[in-house]
C-alpha atoms as a PDB file:
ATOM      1  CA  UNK A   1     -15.804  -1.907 -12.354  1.00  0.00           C
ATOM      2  CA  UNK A   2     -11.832  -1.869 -11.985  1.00  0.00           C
ATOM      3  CA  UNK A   3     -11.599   1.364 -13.567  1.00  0.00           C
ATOM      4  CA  UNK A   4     -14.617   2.734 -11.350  1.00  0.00           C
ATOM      5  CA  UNK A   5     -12.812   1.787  -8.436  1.00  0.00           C
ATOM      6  CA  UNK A   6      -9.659   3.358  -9.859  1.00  0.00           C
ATOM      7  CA  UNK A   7     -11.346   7.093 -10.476  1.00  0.00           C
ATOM      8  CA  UNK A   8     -12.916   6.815  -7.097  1.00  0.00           C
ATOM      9  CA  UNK A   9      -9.509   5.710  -5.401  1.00  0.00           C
ATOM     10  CA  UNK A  10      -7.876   9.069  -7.221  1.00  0.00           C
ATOM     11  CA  UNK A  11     -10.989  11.481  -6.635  1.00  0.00           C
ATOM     12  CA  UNK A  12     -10.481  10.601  -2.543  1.00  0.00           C
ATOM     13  CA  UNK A  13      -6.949  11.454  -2.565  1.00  0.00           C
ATOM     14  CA  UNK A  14      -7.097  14.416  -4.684  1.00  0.00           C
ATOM     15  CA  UNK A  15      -9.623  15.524  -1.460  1.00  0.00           C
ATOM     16  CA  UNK A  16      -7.372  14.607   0.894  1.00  0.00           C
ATOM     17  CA  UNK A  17      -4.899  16.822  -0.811  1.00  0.00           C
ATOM     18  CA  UNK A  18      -6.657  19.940  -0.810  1.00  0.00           C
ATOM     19  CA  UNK A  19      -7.845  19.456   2.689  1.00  0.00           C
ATOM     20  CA  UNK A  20      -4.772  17.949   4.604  1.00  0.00           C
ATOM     21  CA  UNK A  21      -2.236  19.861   2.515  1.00  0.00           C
ATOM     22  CA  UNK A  22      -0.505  16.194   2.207  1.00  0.00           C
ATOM     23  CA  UNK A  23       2.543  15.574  -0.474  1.00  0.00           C
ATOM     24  CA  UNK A  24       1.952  18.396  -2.455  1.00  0.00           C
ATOM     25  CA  UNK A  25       2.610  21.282  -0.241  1.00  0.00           C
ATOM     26  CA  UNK A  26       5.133  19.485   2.003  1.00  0.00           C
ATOM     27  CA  UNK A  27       7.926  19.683  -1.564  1.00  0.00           C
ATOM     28  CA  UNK A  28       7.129  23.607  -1.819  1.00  0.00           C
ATOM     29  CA  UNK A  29       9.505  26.181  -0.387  1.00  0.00           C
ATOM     30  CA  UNK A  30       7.458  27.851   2.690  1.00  0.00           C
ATOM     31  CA  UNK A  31       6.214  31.325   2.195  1.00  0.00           C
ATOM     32  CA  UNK A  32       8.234  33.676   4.447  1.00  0.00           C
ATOM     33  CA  UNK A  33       5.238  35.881   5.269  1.00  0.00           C
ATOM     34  CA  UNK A  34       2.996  32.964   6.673  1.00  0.00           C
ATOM     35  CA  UNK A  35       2.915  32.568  10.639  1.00  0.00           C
ATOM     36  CA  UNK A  36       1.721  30.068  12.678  1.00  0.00           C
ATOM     37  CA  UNK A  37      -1.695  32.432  13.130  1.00  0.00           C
ATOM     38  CA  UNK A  38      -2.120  31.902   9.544  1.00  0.00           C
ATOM     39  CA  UNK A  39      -1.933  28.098  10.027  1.00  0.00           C
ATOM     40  CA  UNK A  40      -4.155  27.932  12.499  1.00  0.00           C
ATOM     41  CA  UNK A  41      -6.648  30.130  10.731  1.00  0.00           C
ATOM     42  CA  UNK A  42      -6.384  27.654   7.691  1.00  0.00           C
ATOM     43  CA  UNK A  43      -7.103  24.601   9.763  1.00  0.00           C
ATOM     44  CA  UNK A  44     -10.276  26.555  11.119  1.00  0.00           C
ATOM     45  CA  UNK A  45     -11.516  27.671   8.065  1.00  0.00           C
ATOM     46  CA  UNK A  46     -11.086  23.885   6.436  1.00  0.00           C
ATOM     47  CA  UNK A  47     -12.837  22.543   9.498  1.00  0.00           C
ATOM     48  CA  UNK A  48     -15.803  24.952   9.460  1.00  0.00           C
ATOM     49  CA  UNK A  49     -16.226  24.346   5.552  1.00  0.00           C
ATOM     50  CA  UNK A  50     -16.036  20.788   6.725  1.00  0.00           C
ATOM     51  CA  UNK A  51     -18.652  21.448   9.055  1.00  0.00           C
ATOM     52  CA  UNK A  52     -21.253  23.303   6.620  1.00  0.00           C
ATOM     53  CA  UNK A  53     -20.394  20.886   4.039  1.00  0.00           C
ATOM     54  CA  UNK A  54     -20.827  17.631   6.164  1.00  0.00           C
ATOM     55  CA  UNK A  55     -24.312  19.532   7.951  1.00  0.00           C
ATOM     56  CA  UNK A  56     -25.589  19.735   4.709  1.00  0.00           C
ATOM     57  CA  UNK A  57     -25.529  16.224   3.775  1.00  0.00           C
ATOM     58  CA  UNK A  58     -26.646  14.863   7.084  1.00  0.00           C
ATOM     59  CA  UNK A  59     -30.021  17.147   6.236  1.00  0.00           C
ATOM     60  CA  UNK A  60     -29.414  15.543   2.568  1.00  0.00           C
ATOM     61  CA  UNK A  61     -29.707  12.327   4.224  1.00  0.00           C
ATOM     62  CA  UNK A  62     -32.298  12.551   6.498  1.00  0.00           C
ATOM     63  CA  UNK A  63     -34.793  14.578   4.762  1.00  0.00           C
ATOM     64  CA  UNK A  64     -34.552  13.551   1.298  1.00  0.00           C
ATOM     65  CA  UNK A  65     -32.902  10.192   0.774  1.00  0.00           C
ATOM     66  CA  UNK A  66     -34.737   8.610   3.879  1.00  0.00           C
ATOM     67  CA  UNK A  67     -38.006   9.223   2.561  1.00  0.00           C
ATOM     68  CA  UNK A  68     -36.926   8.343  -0.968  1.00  0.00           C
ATOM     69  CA  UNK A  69     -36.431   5.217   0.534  1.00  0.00           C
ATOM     70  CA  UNK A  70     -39.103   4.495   2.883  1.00  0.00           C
ATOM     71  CA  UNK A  71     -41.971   6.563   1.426  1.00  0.00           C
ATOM     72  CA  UNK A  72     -41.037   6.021  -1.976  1.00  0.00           C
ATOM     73  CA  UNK A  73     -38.919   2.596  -2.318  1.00  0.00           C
ATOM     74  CA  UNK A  74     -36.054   4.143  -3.636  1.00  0.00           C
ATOM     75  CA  UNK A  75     -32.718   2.825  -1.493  1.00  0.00           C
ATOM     76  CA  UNK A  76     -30.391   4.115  -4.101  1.00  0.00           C
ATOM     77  CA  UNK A  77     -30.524   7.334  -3.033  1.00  0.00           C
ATOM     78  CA  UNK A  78     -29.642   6.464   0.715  1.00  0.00           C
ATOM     79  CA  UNK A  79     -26.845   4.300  -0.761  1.00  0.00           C
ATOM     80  CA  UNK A  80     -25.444   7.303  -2.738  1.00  0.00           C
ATOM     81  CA  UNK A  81     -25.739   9.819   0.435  1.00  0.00           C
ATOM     82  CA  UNK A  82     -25.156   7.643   2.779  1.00  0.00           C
ATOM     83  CA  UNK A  83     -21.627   6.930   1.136  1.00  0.00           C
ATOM     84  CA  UNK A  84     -21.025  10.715   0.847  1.00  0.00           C
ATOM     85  CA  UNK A  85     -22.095  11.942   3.781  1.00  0.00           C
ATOM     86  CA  UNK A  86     -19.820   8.826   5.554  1.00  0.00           C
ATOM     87  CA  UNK A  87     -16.697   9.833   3.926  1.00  0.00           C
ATOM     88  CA  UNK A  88     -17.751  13.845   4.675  1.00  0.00           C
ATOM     89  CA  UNK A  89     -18.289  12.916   7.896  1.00  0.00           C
ATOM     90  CA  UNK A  90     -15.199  10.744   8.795  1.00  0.00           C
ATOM     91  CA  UNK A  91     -13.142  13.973   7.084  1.00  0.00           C
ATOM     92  CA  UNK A  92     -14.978  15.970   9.787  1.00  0.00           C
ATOM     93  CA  UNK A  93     -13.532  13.456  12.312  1.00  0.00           C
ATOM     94  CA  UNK A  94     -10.305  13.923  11.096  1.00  0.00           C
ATOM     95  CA  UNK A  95     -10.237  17.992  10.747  1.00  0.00           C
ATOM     96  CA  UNK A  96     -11.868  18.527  14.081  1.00  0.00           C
ATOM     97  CA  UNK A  97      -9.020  16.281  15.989  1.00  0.00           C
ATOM     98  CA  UNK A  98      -6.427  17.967  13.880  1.00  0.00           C
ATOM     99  CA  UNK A  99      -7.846  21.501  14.548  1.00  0.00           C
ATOM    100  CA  UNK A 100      -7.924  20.210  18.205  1.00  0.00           C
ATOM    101  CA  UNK A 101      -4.450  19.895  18.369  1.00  0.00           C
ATOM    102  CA  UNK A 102      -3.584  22.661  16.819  1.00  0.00           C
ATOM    103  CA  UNK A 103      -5.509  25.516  18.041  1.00  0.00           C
ATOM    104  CA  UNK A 104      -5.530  23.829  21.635  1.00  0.00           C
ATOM    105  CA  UNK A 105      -9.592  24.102  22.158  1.00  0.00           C
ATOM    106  CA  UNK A 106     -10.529  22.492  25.259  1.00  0.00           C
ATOM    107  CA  UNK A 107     -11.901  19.193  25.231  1.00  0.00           C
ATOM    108  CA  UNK A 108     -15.150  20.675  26.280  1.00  0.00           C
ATOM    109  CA  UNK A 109     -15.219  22.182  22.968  1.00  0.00           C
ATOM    110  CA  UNK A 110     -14.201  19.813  20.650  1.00  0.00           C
ATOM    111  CA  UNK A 111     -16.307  17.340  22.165  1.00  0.00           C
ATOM    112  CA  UNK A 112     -19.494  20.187  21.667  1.00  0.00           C
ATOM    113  CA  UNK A 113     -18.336  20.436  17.909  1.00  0.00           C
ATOM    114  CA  UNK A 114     -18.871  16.557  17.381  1.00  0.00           C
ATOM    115  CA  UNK A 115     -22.089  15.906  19.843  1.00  0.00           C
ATOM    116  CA  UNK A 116     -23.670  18.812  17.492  1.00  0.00           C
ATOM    117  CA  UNK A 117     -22.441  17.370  14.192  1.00  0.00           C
ATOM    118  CA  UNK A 118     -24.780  14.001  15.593  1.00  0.00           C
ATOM    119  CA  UNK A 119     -28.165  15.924  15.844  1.00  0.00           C
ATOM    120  CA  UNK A 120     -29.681  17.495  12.803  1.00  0.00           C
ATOM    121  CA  UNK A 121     -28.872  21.456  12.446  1.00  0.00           C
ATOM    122  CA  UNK A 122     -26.320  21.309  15.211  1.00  0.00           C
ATOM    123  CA  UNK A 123     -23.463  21.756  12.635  1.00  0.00           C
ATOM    124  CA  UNK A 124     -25.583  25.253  12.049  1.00  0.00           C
ATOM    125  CA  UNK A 125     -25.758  26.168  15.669  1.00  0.00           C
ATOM    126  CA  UNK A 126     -21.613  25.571  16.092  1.00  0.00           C
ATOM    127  CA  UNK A 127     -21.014  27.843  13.007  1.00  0.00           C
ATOM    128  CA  UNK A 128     -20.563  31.126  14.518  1.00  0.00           C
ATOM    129  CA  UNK A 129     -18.784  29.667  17.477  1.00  0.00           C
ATOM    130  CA  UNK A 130     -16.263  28.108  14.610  1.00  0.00           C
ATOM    131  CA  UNK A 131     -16.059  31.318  12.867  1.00  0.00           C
ATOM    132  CA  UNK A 132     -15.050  33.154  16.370  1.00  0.00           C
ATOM    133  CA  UNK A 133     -12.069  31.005  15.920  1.00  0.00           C
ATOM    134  CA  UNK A 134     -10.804  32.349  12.852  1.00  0.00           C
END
Protein backbone atom coordinates (compact mmCIF):
# COMPACT_ATOMS: atom_id res chain seq x y z
CA UNK A 1 0.00 0.00 0.00
CA UNK A 2 3.06 2.36 0.98
CA UNK A 3 4.53 2.01 -2.29
CA UNK A 4 0.99 2.62 -4.02
CA UNK A 5 0.74 5.69 -2.25
CA UNK A 6 4.31 6.55 -3.20
CA UNK A 7 3.73 6.13 -7.28
CA UNK A 8 0.52 8.01 -6.90
CA UNK A 9 2.25 10.87 -4.76
CA UNK A 10 5.01 11.08 -7.86
CA UNK A 11 2.43 10.57 -10.84
CA UNK A 12 0.46 13.96 -9.27
CA UNK A 13 3.48 15.98 -9.24
CA UNK A 14 4.90 14.92 -12.43
CA UNK A 15 1.17 16.54 -13.63
CA UNK A 16 1.60 19.39 -11.86
CA UNK A 17 4.85 19.84 -13.63
CA UNK A 18 3.79 19.73 -17.05
CA UNK A 19 0.81 21.85 -16.36
CA UNK A 20 2.08 24.62 -13.89
CA UNK A 21 5.56 24.71 -15.42
CA UNK A 22 6.71 24.41 -11.53
CA UNK A 23 10.63 23.63 -10.58
CA UNK A 24 11.59 22.42 -13.72
CA UNK A 25 11.25 25.31 -16.01
CA UNK A 26 11.86 27.99 -13.34
CA UNK A 27 16.16 26.56 -13.38
CA UNK A 28 16.13 26.94 -17.37
CA UNK A 29 17.61 29.99 -19.06
CA UNK A 30 14.42 31.88 -20.70
CA UNK A 31 14.10 31.72 -24.41
CA UNK A 32 14.80 35.20 -25.85
CA UNK A 33 12.15 34.89 -28.57
CA UNK A 34 9.17 34.14 -26.11
CA UNK A 35 6.84 37.24 -25.17
CA UNK A 36 4.42 37.66 -22.77
CA UNK A 37 1.65 36.87 -25.80
CA UNK A 38 3.23 33.58 -25.91
CA UNK A 39 2.65 33.11 -22.15
CA UNK A 40 -0.57 33.94 -22.17
CA UNK A 41 -1.37 31.77 -25.14
CA UNK A 42 0.24 28.79 -23.14
CA UNK A 43 -1.88 29.33 -20.09
CA UNK A 44 -5.00 29.31 -22.53
CA UNK A 45 -4.19 26.45 -24.35
CA UNK A 46 -3.39 24.38 -20.85
CA UNK A 47 -6.70 25.64 -19.54
CA UNK A 48 -8.82 24.69 -22.58
CA UNK A 49 -7.07 21.12 -22.67
CA UNK A 50 -8.00 21.27 -19.04
CA UNK A 51 -11.37 22.00 -19.97
CA UNK A 52 -11.92 19.14 -22.73
CA UNK A 53 -10.08 16.85 -20.58
CA UNK A 54 -12.02 17.54 -17.26
CA UNK A 55 -15.64 17.69 -19.66
CA UNK A 56 -14.87 14.43 -20.64
CA UNK A 57 -14.73 12.80 -17.40
CA UNK A 58 -17.65 14.59 -15.88
CA UNK A 59 -19.68 12.74 -19.01
CA UNK A 60 -17.33 9.64 -17.86
CA UNK A 61 -18.89 10.02 -14.61
CA UNK A 62 -22.26 10.61 -15.12
CA UNK A 63 -23.09 8.41 -17.92
CA UNK A 64 -21.10 5.44 -17.38
CA UNK A 65 -19.86 5.01 -13.84
CA UNK A 66 -23.29 6.20 -12.31
CA UNK A 67 -25.17 3.59 -13.88
CA UNK A 68 -22.43 1.04 -13.29
CA UNK A 69 -23.24 1.73 -9.96
CA UNK A 70 -26.83 2.09 -9.57
CA UNK A 71 -28.13 -0.06 -12.46
CA UNK A 72 -25.53 -2.50 -12.21
CA UNK A 73 -24.02 -2.56 -8.46
CA UNK A 74 -20.75 -1.76 -9.44
CA UNK A 75 -19.36 1.37 -7.06
CA UNK A 76 -15.84 0.77 -8.11
CA UNK A 77 -16.14 2.39 -11.07
CA UNK A 78 -17.61 5.69 -9.48
CA UNK A 79 -14.76 5.37 -6.94
CA UNK A 80 -12.14 5.24 -9.77
CA UNK A 81 -13.83 8.33 -11.79
CA UNK A 82 -14.93 9.99 -9.22
CA UNK A 83 -11.20 10.29 -7.92
CA UNK A 84 -10.08 11.32 -11.45
CA UNK A 85 -12.44 13.49 -12.45
CA UNK A 86 -11.94 15.32 -8.66
CA UNK A 87 -8.34 15.85 -9.10
CA UNK A 88 -9.13 16.94 -13.10
CA UNK A 89 -11.48 19.06 -11.87
CA UNK A 90 -9.71 20.84 -8.90
CA UNK A 91 -6.67 21.32 -11.75
CA UNK A 92 -9.43 23.09 -13.72
CA UNK A 93 -9.96 25.27 -10.59
CA UNK A 94 -6.57 26.05 -10.43
CA UNK A 95 -5.82 26.84 -14.37
CA UNK A 96 -8.95 28.86 -14.79
CA UNK A 97 -7.95 31.32 -11.66
CA UNK A 98 -4.44 31.36 -12.96
CA UNK A 99 -5.54 32.08 -16.60
CA UNK A 100 -7.79 34.70 -14.84
CA UNK A 101 -5.07 36.54 -13.67
CA UNK A 102 -3.15 36.43 -16.34
CA UNK A 103 -5.07 37.16 -19.37
CA UNK A 104 -7.29 39.66 -17.23
CA UNK A 105 -10.89 38.06 -18.40
CA UNK A 106 -13.58 39.71 -16.63
CA UNK A 107 -15.10 38.14 -13.81
CA UNK A 108 -18.17 37.70 -15.86
CA UNK A 109 -16.20 35.34 -17.81
CA UNK A 110 -14.36 33.36 -15.63
CA UNK A 111 -17.24 32.89 -13.55
CA UNK A 112 -19.23 31.56 -17.12
CA UNK A 113 -16.16 29.15 -17.63
CA UNK A 114 -16.78 27.45 -14.11
CA UNK A 115 -20.88 27.64 -13.91
CA UNK A 116 -20.51 25.64 -17.43
CA UNK A 117 -17.84 23.21 -16.23
CA UNK A 118 -20.96 22.29 -13.36
CA UNK A 119 -23.64 21.24 -15.99
CA UNK A 120 -23.01 18.37 -18.30
CA UNK A 121 -21.65 19.51 -21.96
CA UNK A 122 -21.11 23.05 -20.80
CA UNK A 123 -17.28 22.52 -20.91
CA UNK A 124 -18.26 21.84 -24.86
CA UNK A 125 -20.31 24.95 -25.25
CA UNK A 126 -17.21 27.28 -23.61
CA UNK A 127 -14.72 25.64 -26.10
CA UNK A 128 -14.79 27.95 -28.92
CA UNK A 129 -15.15 30.91 -26.65
CA UNK A 130 -11.68 29.47 -24.97
CA UNK A 131 -10.14 28.97 -28.25
CA UNK A 132 -11.04 32.82 -29.25
CA UNK A 133 -8.60 33.44 -26.54
CA UNK A 134 -5.69 31.93 -27.97
Amino acid sequence: MFKLSIYFYLYINLIALLLFDCEINDRLPQNLFTGKANMLNEIVKKFGLINSIEGYSYLILLFIAMPLKYIFGYPLAVKIVGMAHGILFIIFCILLVEAWKKTNWSLKESILFFVASLIPFGTFYTKNRIKSYE
